[in-house]
PDB file of N, CA and C in Angstrom:
ATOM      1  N   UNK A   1       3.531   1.138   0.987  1.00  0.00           N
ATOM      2  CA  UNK A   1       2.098   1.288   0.824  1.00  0.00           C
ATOM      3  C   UNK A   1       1.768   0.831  -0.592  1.00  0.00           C
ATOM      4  N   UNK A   2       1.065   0.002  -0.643  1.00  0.00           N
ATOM      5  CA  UNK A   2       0.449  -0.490  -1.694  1.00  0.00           C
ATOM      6  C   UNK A   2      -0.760  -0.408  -1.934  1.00  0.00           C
ATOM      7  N   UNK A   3      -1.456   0.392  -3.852  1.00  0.00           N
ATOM      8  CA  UNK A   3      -2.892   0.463  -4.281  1.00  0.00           C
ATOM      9  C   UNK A   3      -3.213  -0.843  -5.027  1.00  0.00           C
ATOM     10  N   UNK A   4      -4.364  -1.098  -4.944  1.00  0.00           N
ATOM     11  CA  UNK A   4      -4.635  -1.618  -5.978  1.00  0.00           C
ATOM     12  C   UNK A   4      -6.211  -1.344  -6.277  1.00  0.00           C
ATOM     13  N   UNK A   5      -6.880  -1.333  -7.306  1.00  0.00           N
ATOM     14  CA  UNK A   5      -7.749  -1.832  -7.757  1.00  0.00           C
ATOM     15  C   UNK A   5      -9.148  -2.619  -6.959  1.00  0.00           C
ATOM     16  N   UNK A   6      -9.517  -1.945  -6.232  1.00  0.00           N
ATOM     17  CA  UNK A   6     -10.497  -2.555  -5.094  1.00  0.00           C
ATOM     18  C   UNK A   6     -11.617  -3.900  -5.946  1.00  0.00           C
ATOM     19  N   UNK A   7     -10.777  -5.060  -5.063  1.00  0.00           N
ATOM     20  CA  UNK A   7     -11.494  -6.399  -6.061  1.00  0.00           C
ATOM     21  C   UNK A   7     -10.728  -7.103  -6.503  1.00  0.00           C
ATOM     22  N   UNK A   8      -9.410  -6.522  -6.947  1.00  0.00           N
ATOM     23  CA  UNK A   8      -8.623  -7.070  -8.070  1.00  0.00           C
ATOM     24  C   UNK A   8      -7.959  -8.419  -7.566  1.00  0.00           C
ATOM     25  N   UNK A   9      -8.097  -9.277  -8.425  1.00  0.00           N
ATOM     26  CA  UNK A   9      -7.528 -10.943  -8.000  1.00  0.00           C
ATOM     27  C   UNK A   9      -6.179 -11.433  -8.908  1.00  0.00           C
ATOM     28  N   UNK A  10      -5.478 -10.103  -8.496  1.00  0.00           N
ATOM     29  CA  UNK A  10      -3.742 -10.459  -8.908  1.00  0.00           C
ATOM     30  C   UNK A  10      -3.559  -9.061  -9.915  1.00  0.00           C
ATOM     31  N   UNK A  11      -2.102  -9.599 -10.984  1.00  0.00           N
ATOM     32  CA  UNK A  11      -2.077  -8.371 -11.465  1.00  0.00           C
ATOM     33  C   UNK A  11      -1.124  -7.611 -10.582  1.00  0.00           C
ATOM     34  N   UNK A  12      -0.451  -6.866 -11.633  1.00  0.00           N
ATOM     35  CA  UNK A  12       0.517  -5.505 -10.991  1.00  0.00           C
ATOM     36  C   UNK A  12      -0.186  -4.470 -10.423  1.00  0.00           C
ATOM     37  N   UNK A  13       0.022  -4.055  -8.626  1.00  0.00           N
ATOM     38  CA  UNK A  13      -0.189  -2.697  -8.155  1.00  0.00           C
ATOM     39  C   UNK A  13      -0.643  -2.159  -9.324  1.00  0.00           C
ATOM     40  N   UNK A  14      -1.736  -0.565  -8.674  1.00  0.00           N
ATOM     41  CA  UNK A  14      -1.775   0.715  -9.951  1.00  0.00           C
ATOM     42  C   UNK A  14      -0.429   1.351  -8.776  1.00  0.00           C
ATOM     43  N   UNK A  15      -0.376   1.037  -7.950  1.00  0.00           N
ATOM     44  CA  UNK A  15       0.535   2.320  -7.360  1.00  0.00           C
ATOM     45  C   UNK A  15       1.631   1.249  -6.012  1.00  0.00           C
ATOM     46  N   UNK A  16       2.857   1.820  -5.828  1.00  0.00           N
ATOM     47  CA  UNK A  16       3.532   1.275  -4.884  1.00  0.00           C
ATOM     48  C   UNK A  16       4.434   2.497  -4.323  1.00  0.00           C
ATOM     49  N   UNK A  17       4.471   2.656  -2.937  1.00  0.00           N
ATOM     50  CA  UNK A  17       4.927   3.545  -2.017  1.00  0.00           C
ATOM     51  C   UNK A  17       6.085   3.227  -1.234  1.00  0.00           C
ATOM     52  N   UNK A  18       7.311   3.396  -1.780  1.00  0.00           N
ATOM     53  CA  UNK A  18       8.573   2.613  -0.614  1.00  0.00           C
ATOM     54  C   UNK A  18       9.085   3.837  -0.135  1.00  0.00           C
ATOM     55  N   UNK A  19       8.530   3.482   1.273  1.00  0.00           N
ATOM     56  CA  UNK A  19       9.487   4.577   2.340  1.00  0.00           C
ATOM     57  C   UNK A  19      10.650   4.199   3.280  1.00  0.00           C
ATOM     58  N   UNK A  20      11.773   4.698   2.734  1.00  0.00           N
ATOM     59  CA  UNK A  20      12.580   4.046   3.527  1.00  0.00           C
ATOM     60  C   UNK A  20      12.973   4.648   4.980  1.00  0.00           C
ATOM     61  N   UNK A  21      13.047   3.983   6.247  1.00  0.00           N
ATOM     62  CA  UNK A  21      13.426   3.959   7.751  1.00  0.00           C
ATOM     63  C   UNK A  21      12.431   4.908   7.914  1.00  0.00           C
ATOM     64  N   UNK A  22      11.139   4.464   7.903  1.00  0.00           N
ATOM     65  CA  UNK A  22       9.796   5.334   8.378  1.00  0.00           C
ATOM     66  C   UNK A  22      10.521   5.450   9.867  1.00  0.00           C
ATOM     67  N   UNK A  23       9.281   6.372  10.301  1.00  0.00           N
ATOM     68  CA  UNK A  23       9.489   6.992  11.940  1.00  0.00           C
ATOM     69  C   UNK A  23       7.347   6.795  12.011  1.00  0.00           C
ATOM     70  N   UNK A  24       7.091   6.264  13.512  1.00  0.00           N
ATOM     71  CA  UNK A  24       6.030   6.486  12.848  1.00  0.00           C
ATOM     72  C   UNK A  24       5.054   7.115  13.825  1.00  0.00           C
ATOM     73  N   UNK A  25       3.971   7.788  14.131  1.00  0.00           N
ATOM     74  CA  UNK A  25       3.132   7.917  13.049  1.00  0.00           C
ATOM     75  C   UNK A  25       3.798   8.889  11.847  1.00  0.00           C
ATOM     76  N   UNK A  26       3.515   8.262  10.817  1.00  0.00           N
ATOM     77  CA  UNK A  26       3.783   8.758   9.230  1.00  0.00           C
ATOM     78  C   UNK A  26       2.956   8.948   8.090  1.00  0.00           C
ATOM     79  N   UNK A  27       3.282  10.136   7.834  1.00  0.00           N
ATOM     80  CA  UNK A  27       2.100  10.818   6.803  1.00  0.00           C
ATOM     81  C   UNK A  27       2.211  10.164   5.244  1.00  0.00           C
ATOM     82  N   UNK A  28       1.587  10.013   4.316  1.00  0.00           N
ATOM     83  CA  UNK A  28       1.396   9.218   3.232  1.00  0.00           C
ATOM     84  C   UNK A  28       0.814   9.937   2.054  1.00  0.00           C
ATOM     85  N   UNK A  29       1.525   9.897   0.863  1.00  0.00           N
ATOM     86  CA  UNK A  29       0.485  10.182  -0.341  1.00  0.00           C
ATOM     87  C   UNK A  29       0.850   8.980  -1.256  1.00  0.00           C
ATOM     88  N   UNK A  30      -0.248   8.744  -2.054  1.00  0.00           N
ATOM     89  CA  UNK A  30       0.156   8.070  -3.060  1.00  0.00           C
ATOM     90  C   UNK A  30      -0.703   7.944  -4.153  1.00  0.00           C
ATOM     91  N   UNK A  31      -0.460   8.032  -5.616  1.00  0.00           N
ATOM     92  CA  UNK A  31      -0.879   8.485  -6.288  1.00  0.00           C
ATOM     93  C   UNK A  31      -0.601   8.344  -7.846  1.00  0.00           C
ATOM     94  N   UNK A  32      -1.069   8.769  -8.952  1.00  0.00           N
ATOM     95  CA  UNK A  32      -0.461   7.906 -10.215  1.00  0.00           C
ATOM     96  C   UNK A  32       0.505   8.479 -10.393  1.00  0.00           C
ATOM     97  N   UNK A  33       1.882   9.323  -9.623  1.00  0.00           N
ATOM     98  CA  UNK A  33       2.623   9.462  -9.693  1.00  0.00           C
ATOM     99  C   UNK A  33       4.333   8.177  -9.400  1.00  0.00           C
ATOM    100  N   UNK A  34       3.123   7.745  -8.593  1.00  0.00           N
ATOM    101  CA  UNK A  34       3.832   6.156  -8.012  1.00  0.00           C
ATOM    102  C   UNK A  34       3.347   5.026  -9.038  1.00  0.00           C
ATOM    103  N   UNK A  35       2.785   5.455 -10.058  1.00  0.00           N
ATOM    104  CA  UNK A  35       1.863   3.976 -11.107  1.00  0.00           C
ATOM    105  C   UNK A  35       3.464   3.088 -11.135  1.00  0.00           C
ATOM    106  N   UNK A  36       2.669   2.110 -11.028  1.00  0.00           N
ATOM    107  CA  UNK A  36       3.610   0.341 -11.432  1.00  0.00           C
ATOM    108  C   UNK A  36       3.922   0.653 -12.946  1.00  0.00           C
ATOM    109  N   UNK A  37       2.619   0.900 -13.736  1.00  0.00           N
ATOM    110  CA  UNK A  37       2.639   0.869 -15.043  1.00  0.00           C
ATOM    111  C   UNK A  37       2.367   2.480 -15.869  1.00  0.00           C
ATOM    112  N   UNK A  38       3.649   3.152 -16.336  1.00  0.00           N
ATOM    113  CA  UNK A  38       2.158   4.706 -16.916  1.00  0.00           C
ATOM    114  C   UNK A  38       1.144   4.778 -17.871  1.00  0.00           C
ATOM    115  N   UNK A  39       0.494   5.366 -16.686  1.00  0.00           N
ATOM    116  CA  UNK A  39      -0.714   5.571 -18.299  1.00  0.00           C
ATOM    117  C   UNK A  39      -1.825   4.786 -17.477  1.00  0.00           C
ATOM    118  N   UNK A  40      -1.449   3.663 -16.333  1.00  0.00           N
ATOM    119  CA  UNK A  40      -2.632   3.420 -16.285  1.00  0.00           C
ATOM    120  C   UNK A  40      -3.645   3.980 -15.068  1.00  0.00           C
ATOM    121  N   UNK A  41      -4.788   3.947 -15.281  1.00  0.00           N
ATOM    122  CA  UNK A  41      -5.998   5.076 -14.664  1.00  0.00           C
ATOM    123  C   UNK A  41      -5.503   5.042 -13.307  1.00  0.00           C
ATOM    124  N   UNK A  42      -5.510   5.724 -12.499  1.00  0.00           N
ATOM    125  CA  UNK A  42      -5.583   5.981 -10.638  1.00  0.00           C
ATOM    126  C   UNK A  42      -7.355   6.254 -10.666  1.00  0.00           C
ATOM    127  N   UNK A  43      -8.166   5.571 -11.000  1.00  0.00           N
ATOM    128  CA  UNK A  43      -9.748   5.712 -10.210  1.00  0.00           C
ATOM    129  C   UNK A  43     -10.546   4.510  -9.784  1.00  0.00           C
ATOM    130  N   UNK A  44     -11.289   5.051  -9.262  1.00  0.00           N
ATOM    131  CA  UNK A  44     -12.561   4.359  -8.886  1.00  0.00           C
ATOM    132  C   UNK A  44     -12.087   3.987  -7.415  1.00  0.00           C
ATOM    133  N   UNK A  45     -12.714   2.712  -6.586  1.00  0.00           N
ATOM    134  CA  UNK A  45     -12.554   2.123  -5.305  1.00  0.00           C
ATOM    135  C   UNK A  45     -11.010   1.567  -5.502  1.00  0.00           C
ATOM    136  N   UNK A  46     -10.107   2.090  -4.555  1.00  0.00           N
ATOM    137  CA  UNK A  46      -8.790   1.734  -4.192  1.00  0.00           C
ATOM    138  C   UNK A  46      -8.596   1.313  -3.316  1.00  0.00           C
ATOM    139  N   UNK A  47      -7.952  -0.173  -2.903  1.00  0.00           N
ATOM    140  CA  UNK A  47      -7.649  -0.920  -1.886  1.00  0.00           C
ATOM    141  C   UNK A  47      -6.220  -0.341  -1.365  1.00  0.00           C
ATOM    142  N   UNK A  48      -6.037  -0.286  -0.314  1.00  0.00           N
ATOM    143  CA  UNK A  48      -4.721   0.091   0.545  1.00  0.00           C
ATOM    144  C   UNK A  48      -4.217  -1.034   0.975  1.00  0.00           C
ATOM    145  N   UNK A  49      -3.520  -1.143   0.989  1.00  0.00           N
ATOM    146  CA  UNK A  49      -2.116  -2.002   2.148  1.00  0.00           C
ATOM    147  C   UNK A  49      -1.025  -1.514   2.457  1.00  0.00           C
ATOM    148  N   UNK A  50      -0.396  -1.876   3.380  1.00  0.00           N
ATOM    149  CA  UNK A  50       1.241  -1.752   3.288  1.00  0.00           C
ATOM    150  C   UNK A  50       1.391  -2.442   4.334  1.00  0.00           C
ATOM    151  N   UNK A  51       3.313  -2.812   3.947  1.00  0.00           N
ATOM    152  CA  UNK A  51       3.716  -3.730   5.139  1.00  0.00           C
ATOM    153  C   UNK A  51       5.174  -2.861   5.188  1.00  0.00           C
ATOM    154  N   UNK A  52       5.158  -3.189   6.526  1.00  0.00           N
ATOM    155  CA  UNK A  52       6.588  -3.082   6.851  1.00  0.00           C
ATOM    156  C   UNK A  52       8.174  -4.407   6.767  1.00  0.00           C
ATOM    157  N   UNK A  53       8.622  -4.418   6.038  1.00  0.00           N
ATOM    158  CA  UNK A  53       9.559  -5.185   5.086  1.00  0.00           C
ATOM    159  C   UNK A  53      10.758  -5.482   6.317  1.00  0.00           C
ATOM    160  N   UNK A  54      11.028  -6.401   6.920  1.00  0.00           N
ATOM    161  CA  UNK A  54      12.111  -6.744   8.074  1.00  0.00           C
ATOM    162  C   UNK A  54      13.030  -6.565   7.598  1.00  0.00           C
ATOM    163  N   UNK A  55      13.522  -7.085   6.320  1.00  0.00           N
ATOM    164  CA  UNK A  55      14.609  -7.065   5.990  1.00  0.00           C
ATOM    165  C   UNK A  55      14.845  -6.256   4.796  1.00  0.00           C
ATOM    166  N   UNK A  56      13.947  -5.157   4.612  1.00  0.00           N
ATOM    167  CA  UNK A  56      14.068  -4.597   3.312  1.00  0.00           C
ATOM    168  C   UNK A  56      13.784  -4.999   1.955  1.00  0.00           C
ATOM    169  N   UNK A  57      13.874  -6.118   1.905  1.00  0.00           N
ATOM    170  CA  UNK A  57      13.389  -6.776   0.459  1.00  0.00           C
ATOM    171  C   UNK A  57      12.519  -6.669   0.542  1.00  0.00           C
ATOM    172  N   UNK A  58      11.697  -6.094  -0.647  1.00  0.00           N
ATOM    173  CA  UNK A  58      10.028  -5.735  -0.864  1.00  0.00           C
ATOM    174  C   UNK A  58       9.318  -7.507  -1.180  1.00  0.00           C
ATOM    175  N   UNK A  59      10.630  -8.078  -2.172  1.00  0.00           N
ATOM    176  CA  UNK A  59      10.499  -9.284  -2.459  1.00  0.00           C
ATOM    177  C   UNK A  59      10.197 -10.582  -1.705  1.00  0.00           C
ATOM    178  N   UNK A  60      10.799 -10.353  -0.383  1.00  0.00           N
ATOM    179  CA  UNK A  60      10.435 -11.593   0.090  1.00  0.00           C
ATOM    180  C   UNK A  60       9.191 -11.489   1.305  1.00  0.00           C
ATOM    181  N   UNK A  61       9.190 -12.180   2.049  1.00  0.00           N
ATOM    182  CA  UNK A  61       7.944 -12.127   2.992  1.00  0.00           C
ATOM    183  C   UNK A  61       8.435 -13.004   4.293  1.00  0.00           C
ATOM    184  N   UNK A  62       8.315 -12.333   5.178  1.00  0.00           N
ATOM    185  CA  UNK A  62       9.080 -12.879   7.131  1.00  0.00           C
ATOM    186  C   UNK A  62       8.231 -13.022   7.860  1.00  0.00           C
ATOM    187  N   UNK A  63       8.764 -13.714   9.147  1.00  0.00           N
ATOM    188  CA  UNK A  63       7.797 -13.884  10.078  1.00  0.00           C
ATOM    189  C   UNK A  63       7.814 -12.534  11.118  1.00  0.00           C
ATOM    190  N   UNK A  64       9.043 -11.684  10.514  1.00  0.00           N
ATOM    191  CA  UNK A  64       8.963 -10.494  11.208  1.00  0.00           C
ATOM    192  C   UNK A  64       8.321  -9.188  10.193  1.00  0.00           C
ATOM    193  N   UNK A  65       7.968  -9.568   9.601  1.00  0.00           N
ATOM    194  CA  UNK A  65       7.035  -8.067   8.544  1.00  0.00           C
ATOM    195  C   UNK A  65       5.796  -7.890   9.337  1.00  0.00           C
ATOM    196  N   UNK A  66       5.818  -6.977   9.251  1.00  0.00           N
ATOM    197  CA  UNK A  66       4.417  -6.252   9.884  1.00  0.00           C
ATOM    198  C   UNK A  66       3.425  -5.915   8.498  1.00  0.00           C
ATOM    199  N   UNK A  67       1.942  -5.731   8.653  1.00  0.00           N
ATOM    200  CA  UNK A  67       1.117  -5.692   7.477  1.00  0.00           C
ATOM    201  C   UNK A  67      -0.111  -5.067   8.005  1.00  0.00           C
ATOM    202  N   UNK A  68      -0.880  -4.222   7.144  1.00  0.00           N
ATOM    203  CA  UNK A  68      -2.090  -3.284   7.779  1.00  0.00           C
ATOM    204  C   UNK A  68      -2.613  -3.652   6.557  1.00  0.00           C
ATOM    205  N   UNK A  69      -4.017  -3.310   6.669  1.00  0.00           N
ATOM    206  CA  UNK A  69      -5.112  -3.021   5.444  1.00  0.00           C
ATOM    207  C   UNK A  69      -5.809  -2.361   5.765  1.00  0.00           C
ATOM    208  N   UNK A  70      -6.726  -1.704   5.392  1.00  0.00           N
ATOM    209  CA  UNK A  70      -8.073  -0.877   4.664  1.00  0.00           C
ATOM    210  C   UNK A  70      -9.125  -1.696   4.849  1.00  0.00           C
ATOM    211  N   UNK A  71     -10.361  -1.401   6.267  1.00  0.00           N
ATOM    212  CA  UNK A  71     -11.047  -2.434   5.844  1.00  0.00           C
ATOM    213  C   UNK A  71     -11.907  -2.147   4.860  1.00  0.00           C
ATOM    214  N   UNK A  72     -12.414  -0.724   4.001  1.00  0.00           N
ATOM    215  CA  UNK A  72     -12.809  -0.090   2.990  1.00  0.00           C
ATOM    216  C   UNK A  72     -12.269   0.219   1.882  1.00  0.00           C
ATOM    217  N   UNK A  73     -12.595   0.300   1.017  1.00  0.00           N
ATOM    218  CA  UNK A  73     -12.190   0.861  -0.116  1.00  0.00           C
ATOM    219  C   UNK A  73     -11.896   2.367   0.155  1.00  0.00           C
ATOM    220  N   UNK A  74     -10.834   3.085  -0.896  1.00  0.00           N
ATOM    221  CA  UNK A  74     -11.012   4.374  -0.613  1.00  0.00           C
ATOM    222  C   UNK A  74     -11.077   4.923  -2.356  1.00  0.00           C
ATOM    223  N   UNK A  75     -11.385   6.411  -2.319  1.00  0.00           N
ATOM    224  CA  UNK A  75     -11.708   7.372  -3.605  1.00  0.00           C
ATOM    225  C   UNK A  75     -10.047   7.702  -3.827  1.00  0.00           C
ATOM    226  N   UNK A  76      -9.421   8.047  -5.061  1.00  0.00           N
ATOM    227  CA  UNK A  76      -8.497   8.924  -5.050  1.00  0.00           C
ATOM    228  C   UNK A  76      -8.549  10.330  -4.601  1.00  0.00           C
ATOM    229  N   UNK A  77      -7.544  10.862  -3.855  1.00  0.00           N
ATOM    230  CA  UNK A  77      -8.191  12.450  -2.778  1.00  0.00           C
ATOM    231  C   UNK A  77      -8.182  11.795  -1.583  1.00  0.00           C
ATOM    232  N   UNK A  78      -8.705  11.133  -1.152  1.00  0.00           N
ATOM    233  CA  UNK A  78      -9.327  10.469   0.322  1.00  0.00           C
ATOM    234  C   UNK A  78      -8.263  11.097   1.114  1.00  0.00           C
ATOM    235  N   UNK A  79      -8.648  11.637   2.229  1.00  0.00           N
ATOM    236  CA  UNK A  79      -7.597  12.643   3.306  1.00  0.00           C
ATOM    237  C   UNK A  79      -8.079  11.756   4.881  1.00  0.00           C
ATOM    238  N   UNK A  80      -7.493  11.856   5.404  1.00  0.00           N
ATOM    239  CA  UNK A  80      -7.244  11.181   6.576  1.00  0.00           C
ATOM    240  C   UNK A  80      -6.859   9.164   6.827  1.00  0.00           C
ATOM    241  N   UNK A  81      -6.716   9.011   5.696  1.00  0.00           N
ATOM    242  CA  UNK A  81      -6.620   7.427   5.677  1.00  0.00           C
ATOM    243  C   UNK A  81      -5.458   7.245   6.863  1.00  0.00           C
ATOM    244  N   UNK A  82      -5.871   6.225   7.533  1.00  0.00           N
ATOM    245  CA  UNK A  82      -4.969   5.862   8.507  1.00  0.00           C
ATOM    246  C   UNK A  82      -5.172   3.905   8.382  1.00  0.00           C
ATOM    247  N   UNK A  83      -3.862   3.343   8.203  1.00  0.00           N
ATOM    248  CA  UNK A  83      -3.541   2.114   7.997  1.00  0.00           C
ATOM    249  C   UNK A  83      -2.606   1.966   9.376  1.00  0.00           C
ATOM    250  N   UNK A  84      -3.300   0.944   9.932  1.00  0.00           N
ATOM    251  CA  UNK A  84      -2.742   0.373  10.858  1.00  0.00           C
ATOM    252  C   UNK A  84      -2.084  -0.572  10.813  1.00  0.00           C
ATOM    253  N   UNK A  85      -0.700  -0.727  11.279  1.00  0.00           N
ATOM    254  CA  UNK A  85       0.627  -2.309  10.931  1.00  0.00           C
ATOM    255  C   UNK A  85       0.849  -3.172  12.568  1.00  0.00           C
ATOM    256  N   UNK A  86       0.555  -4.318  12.494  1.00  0.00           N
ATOM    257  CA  UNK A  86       0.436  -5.185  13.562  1.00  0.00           C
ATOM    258  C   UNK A  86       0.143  -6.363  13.155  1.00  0.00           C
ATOM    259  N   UNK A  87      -0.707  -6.779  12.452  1.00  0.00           N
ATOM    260  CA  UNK A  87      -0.614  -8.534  12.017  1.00  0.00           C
ATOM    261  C   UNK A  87       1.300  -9.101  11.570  1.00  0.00           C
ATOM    262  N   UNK A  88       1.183  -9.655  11.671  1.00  0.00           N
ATOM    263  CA  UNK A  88       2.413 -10.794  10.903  1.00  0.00           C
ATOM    264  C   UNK A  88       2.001 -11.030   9.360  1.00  0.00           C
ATOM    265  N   UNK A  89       2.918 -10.520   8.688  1.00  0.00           N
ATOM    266  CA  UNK A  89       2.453 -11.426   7.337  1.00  0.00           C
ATOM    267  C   UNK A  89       3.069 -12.716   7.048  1.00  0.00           C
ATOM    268  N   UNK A  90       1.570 -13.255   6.674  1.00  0.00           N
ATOM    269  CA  UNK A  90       1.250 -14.841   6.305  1.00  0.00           C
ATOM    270  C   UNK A  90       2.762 -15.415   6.093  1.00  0.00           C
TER     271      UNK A  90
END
């Protein structure tokens, strides 16, 4: 699960979520406890993603990864977010 910065056009995550051998449906927090960088803010409109990684490397990108988004922004707090995984990533 990946935050970022709702808007943001590149740039390091504020937050990254690696769960390893999910089961799913699967419950989620994430938070500036997960910051990329410390220190920097967890507020305002937060974009969601996450993908599911075929081969485990966060690094690379398959024709078998699965990928969800947010079609909203969300608040930090936000309770019930549900991200759905089914596209192919690009």
């Amino acid at each position: 699960v990946i935050a970022r910065r709702a808007g943001a056009a590149g740039g390091p995550p504020l937050a990254v979520l690696r769960l390893p051998d999910p089961a799913f449906p699967l419950g989620f927090e994430i938070g500036p406890e997960k910051a990329m960088i410390a220190g920097m803010p967890f507020a305002g409109d937060i974009a969601l993603t996450a993908r599911l990684d075929a081969d485990g490397d966060a690094m690379t990108r398959g024709p078998s990864d699965l990928t969800g988004a947010l079609a909203s922004p969300v608040q930090p707090g936000a309770t019930g977010v549900r991200i759905e995984l089914g596209a192919a990533a690009p």
